[in-house]
N, C-alpha and C. Protein backbone atom coordinates (compact mmCIF):
# COMPACT_ATOMS: atom_id res chain seq x y z
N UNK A 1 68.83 135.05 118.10
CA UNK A 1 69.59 135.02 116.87
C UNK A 1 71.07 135.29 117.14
N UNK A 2 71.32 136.36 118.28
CA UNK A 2 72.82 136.31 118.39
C UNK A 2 73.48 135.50 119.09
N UNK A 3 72.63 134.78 120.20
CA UNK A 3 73.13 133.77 121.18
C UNK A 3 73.47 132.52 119.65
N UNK A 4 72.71 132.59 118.56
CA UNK A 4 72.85 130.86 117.68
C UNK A 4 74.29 131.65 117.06
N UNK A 5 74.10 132.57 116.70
CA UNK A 5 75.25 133.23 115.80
C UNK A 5 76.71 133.27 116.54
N UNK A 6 76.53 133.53 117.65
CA UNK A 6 78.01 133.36 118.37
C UNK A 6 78.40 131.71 118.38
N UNK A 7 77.35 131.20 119.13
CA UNK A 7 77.77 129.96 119.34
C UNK A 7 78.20 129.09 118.31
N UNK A 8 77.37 129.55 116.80
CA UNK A 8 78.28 128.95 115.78
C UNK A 8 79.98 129.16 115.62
N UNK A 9 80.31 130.49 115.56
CA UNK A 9 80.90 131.15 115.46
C UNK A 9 82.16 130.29 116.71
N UNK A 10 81.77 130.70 118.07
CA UNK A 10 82.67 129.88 118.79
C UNK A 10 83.13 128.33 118.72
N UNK A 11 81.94 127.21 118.10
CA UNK A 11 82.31 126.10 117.38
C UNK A 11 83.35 126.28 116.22
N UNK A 12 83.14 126.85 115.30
CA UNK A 12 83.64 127.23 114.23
C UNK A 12 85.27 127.39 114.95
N UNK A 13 85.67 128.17 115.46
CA UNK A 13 87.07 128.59 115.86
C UNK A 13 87.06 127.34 116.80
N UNK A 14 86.37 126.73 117.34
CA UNK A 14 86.92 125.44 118.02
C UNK A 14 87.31 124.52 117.18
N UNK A 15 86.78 124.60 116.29
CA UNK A 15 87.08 123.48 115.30
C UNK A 15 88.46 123.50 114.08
N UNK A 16 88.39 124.88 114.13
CA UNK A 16 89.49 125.51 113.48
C UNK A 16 91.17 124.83 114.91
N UNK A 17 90.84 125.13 115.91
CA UNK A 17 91.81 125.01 117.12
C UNK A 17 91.95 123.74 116.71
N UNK A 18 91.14 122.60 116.70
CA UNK A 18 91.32 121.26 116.55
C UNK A 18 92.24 120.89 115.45
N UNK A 19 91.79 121.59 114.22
CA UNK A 19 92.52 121.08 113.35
C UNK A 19 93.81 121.80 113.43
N UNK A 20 94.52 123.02 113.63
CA UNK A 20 95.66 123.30 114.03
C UNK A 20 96.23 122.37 114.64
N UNK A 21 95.81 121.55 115.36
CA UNK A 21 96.65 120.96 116.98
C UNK A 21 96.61 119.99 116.20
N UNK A 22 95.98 119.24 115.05
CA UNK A 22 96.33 118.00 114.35
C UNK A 22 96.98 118.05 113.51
N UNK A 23 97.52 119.38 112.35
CA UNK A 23 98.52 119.45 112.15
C UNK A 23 99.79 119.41 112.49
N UNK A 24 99.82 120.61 113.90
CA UNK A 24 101.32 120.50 114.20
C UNK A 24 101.66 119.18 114.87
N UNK A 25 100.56 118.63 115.51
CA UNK A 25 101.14 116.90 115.77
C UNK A 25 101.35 116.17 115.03
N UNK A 26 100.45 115.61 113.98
CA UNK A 26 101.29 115.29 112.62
C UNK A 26 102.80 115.67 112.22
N UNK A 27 102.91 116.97 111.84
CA UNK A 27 103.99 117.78 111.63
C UNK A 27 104.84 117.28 112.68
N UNK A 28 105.02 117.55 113.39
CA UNK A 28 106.13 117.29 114.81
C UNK A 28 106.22 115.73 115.28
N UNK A 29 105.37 114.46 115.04
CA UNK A 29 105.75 113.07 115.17
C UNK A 29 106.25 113.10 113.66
N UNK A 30 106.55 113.81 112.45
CA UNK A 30 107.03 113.04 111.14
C UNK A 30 108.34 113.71 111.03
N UNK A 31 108.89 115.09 112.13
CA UNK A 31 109.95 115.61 112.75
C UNK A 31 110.58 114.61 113.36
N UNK A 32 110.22 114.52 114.55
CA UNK A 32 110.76 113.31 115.47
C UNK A 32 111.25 112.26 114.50
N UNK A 33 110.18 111.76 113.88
CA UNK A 33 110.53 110.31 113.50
C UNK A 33 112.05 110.69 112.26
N UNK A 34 111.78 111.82 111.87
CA UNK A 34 112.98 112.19 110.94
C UNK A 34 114.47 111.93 111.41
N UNK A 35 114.14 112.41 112.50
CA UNK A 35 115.56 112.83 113.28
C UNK A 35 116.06 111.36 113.69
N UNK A 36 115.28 110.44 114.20
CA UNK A 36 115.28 109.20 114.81
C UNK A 36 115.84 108.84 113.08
N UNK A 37 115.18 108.29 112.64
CA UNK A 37 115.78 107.73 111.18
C UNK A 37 117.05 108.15 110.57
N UNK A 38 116.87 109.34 110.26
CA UNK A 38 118.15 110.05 109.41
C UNK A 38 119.09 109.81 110.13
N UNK A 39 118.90 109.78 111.62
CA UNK A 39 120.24 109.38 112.19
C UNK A 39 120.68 107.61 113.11
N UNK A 40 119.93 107.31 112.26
CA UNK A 40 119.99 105.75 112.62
C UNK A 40 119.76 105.33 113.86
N UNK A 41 119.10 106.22 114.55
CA UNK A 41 118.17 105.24 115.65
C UNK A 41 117.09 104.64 115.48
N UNK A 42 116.99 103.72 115.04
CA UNK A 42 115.63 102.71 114.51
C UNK A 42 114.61 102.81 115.25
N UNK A 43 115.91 101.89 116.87
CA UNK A 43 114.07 101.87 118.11
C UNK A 43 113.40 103.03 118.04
N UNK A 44 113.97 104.09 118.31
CA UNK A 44 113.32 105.96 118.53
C UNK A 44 112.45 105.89 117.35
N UNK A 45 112.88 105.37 115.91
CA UNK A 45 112.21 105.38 114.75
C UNK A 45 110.33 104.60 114.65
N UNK A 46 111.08 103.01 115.33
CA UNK A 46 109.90 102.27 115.43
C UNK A 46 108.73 102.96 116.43
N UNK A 47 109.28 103.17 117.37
CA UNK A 47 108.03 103.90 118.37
C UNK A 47 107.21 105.12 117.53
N UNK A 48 107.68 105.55 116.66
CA UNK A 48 106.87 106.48 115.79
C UNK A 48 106.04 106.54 114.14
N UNK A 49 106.58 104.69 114.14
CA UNK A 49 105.94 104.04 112.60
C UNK A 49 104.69 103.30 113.37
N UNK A 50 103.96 103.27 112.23
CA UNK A 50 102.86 102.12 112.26
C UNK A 50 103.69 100.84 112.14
N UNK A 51 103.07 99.52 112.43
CA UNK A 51 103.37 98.27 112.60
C UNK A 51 103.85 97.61 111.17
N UNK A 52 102.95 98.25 110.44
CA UNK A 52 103.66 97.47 109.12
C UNK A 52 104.75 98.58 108.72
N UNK A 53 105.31 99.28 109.26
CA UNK A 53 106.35 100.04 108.95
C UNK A 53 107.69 99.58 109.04
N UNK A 54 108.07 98.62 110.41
CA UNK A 54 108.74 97.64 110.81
C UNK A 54 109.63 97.10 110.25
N UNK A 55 108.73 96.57 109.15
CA UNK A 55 110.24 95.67 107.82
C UNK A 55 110.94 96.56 107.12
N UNK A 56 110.49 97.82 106.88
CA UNK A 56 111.19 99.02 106.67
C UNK A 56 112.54 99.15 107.10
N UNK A 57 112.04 99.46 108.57
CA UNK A 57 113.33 100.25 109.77
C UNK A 57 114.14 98.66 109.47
N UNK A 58 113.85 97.62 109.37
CA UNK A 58 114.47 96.51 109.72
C UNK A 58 115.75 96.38 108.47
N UNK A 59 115.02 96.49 107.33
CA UNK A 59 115.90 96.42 106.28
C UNK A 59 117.34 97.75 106.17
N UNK A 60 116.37 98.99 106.79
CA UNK A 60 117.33 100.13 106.85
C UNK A 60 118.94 99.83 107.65
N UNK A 61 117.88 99.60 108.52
CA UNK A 61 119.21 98.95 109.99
C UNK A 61 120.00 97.65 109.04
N UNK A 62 119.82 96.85 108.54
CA UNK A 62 120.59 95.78 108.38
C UNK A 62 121.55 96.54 106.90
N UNK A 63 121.09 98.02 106.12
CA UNK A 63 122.22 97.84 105.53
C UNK A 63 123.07 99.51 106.04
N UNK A 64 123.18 99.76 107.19
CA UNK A 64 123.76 100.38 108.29
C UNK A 64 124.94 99.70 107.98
N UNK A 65 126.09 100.55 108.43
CA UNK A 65 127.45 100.12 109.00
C UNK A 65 127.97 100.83 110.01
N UNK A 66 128.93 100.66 110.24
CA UNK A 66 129.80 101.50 111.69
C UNK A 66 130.22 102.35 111.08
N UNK A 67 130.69 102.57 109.70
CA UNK A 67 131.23 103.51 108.91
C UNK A 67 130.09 105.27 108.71
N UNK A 68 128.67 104.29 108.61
CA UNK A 68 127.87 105.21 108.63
C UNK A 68 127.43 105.64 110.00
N UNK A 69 127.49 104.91 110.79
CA UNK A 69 127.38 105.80 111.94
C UNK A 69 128.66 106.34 112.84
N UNK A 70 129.35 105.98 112.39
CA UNK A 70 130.81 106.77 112.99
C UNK A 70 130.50 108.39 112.11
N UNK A 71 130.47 108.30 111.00
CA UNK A 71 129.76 109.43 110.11
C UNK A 71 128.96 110.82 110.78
N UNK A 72 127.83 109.77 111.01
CA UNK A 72 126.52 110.77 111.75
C UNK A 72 127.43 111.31 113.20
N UNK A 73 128.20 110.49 113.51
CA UNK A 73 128.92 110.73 114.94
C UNK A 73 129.30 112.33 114.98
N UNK A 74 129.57 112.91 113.84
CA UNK A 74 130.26 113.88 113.80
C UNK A 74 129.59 114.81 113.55
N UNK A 75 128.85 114.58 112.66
CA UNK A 75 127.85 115.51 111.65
C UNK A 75 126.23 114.82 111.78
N UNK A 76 125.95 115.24 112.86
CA UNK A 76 124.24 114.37 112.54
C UNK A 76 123.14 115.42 112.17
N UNK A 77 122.40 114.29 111.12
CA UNK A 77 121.27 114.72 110.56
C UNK A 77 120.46 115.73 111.58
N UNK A 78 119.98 116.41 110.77
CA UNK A 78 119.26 117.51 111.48
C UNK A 78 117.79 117.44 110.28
N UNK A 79 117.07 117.65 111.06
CA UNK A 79 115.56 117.79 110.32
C UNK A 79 114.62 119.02 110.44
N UNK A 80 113.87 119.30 109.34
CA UNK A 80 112.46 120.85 109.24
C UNK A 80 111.87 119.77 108.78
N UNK A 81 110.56 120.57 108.86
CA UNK A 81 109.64 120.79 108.47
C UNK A 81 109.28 121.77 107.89
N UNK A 82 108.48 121.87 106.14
CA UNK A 82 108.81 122.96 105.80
C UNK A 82 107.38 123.25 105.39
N UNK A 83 106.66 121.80 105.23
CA UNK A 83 105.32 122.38 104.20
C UNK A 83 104.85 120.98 104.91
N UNK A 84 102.93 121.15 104.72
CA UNK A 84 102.24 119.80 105.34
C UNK A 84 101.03 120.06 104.08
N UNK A 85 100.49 118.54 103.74
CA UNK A 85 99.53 118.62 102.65
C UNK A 85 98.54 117.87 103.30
N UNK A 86 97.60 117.93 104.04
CA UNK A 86 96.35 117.52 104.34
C UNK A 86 95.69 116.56 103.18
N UNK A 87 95.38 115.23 102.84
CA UNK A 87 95.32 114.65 102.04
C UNK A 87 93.39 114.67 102.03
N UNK A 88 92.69 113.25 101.62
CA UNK A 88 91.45 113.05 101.18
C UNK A 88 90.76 113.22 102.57
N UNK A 89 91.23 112.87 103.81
CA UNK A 89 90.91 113.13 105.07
C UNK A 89 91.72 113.58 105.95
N UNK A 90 90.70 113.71 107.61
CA UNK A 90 91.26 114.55 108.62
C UNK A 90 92.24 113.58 109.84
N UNK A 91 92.70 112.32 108.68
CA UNK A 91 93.73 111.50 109.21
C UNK A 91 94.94 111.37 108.29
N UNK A 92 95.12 111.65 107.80
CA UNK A 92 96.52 111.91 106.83
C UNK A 92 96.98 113.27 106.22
N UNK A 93 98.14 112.71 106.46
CA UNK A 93 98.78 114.53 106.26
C UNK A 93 100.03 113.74 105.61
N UNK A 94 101.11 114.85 104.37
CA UNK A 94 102.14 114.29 103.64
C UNK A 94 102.76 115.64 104.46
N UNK A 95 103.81 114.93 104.64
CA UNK A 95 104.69 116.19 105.70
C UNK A 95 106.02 116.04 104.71
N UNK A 96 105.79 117.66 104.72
CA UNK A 96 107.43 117.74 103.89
C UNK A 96 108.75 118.27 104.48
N UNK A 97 110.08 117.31 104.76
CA UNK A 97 111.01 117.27 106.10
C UNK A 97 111.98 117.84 104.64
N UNK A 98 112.99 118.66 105.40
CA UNK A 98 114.24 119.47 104.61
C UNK A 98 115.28 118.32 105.62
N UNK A 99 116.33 117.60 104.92
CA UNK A 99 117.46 116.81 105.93
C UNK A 99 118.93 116.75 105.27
N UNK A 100 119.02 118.12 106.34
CA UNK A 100 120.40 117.91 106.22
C UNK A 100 121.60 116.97 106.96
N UNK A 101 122.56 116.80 106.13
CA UNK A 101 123.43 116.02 106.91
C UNK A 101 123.28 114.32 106.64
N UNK A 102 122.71 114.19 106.07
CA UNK A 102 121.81 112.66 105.45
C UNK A 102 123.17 112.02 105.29
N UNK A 103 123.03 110.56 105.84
CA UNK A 103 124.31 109.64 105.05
C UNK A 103 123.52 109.23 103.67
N UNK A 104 123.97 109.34 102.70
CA UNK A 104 124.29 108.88 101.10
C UNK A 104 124.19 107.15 101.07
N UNK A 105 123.01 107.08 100.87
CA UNK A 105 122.92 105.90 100.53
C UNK A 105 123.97 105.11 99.17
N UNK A 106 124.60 103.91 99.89
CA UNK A 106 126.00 103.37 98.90
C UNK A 106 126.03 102.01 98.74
N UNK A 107 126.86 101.24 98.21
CA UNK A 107 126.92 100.44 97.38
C UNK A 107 128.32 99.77 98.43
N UNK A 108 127.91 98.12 98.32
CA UNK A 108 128.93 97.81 99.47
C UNK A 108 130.14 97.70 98.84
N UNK A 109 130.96 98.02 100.39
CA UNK A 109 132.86 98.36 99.95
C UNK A 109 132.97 100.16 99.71
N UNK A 110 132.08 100.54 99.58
CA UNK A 110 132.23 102.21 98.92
C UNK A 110 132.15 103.26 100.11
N UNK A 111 132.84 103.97 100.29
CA UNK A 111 132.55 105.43 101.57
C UNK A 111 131.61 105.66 101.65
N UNK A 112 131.13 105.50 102.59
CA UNK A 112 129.97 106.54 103.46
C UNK A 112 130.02 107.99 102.98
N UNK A 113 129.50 108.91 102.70
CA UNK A 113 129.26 110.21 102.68
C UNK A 113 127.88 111.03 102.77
N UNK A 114 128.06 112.12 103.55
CA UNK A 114 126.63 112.77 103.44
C UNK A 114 126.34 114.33 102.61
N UNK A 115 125.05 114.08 102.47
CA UNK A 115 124.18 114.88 101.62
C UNK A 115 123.91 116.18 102.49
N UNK A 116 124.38 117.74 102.05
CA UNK A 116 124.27 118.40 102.56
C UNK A 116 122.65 118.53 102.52
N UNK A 117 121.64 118.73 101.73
CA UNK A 117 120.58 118.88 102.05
C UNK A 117 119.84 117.82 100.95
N UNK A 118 118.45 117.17 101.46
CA UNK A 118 117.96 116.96 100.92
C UNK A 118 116.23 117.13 101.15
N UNK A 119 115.25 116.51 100.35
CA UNK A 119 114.17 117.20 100.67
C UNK A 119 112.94 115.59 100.67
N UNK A 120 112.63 115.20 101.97
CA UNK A 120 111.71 114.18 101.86
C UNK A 120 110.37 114.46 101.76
N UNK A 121 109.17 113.60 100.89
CA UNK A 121 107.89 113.32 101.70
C UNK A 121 107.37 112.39 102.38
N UNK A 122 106.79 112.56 104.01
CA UNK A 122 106.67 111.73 105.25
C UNK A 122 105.77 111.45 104.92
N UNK A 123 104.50 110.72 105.31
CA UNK A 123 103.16 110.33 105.21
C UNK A 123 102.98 110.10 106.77
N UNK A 124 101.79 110.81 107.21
CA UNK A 124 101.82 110.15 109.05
C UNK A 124 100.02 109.90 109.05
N UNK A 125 99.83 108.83 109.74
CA UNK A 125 98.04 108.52 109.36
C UNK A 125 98.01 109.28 110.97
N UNK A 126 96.64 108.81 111.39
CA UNK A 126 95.92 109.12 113.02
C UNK A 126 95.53 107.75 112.74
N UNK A 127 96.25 107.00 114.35
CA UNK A 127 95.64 105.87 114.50
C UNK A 127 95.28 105.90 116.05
N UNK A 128 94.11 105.52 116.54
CA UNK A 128 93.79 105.58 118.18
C UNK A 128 94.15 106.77 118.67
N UNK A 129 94.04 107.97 117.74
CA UNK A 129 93.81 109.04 118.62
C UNK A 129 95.70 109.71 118.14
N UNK A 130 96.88 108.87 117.87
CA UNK A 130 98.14 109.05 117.77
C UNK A 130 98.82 109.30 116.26
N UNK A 131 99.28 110.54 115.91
CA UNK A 131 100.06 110.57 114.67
C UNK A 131 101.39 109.36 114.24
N UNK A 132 101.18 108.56 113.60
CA UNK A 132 102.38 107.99 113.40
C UNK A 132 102.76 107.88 112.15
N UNK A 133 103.90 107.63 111.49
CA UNK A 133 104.60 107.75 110.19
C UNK A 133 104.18 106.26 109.69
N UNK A 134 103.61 106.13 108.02
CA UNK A 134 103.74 105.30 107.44
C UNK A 134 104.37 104.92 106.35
N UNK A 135 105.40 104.18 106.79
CA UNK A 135 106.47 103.77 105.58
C UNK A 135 105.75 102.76 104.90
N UNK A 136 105.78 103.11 102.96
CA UNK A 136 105.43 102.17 102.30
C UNK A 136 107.05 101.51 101.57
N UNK A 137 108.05 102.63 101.65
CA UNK A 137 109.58 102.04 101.17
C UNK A 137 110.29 103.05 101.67
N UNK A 138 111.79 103.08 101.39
CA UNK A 138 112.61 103.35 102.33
C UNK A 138 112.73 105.07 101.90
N UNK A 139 112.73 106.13 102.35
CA UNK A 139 112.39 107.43 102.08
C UNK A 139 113.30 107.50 100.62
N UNK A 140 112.71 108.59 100.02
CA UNK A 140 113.60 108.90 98.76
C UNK A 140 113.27 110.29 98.73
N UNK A 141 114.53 110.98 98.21
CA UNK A 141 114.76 112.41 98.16
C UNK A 141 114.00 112.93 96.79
N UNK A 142 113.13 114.01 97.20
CA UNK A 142 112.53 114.92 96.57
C UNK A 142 113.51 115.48 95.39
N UNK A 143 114.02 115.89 96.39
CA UNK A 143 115.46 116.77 95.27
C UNK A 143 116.43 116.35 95.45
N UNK A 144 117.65 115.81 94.55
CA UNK A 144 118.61 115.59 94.38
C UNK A 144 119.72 116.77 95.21
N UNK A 145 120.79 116.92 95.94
CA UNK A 145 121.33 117.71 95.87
C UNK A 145 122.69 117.92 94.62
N UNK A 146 123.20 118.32 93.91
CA UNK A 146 124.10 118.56 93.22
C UNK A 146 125.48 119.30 93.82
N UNK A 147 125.57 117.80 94.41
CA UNK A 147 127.48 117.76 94.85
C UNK A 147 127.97 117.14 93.80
């Protein structure tokens, strides 16, 4: 009875270990991919989206300018992680990224400027074993900041 009782017991905390280590990987590829995005490195971005994520980064990049990345040049986005929501299964997680330093999405002819803080939600599935971010549209801020 105590040999079944431990051994549950040691499954139990193994399983507990498992799911820790699939959080903070989740958590930490929807980091990465933050930092890659917010600061306009796409490729760094794509290596961390799913495939249909693609037309995403593609559209992001094409309304990029030199203005906005001369911008980040100075002041680049920085990314947290602050909170993770484990969804209907033990393959999706909504990761919630704090980003400061954000260029301000604008309107053409108009200054570039950035957002001292703002607050995203990531979505990252498990595909083949790998956390990756799935973009359904182009991120949008949780909270407004009030500049």
């Amino acid at each position: 009875m105590k040999k079944t009782l431990v051994l549950a017991l040691s499954l139990l905390l193994a399983a507990c270990d498992m799911i820790q280590n699939d959080d903070n990987e989740g958590t930490s590829t929807a980091v990465q991919w933050g930092e890659a995005f917010f600061n306009c490195d796409y490729h760094a971005a794509e290596a961390l989206c799913t495939p249909e994520s693609r037309r995403w980064l593609q559209f992001a990049a094409s309304n990029t300018t030199q203005q906005d990345l001369d911008l980040l040049k100075h002041h680049a986005a920085q990314v947290e992680a602050t909170d993770f929501f484990p969804e209907a299964n033990d393959t999706l997680r909504v990761v919630e990224l704090v980003v400061c330093n954000s260029v301000k999405p604008t309107v053409a002819g108009e200054e570039p400027s950035q957002i001292d803080k703002a607050v995203f939600h990531t979505t990252v599935v498990k595909r083949n074993g790998s956390w990756l971010v799935r973009m359904a549209s182009l991120p949008q801020s949780e909270k407004q900041s009030h500049d």
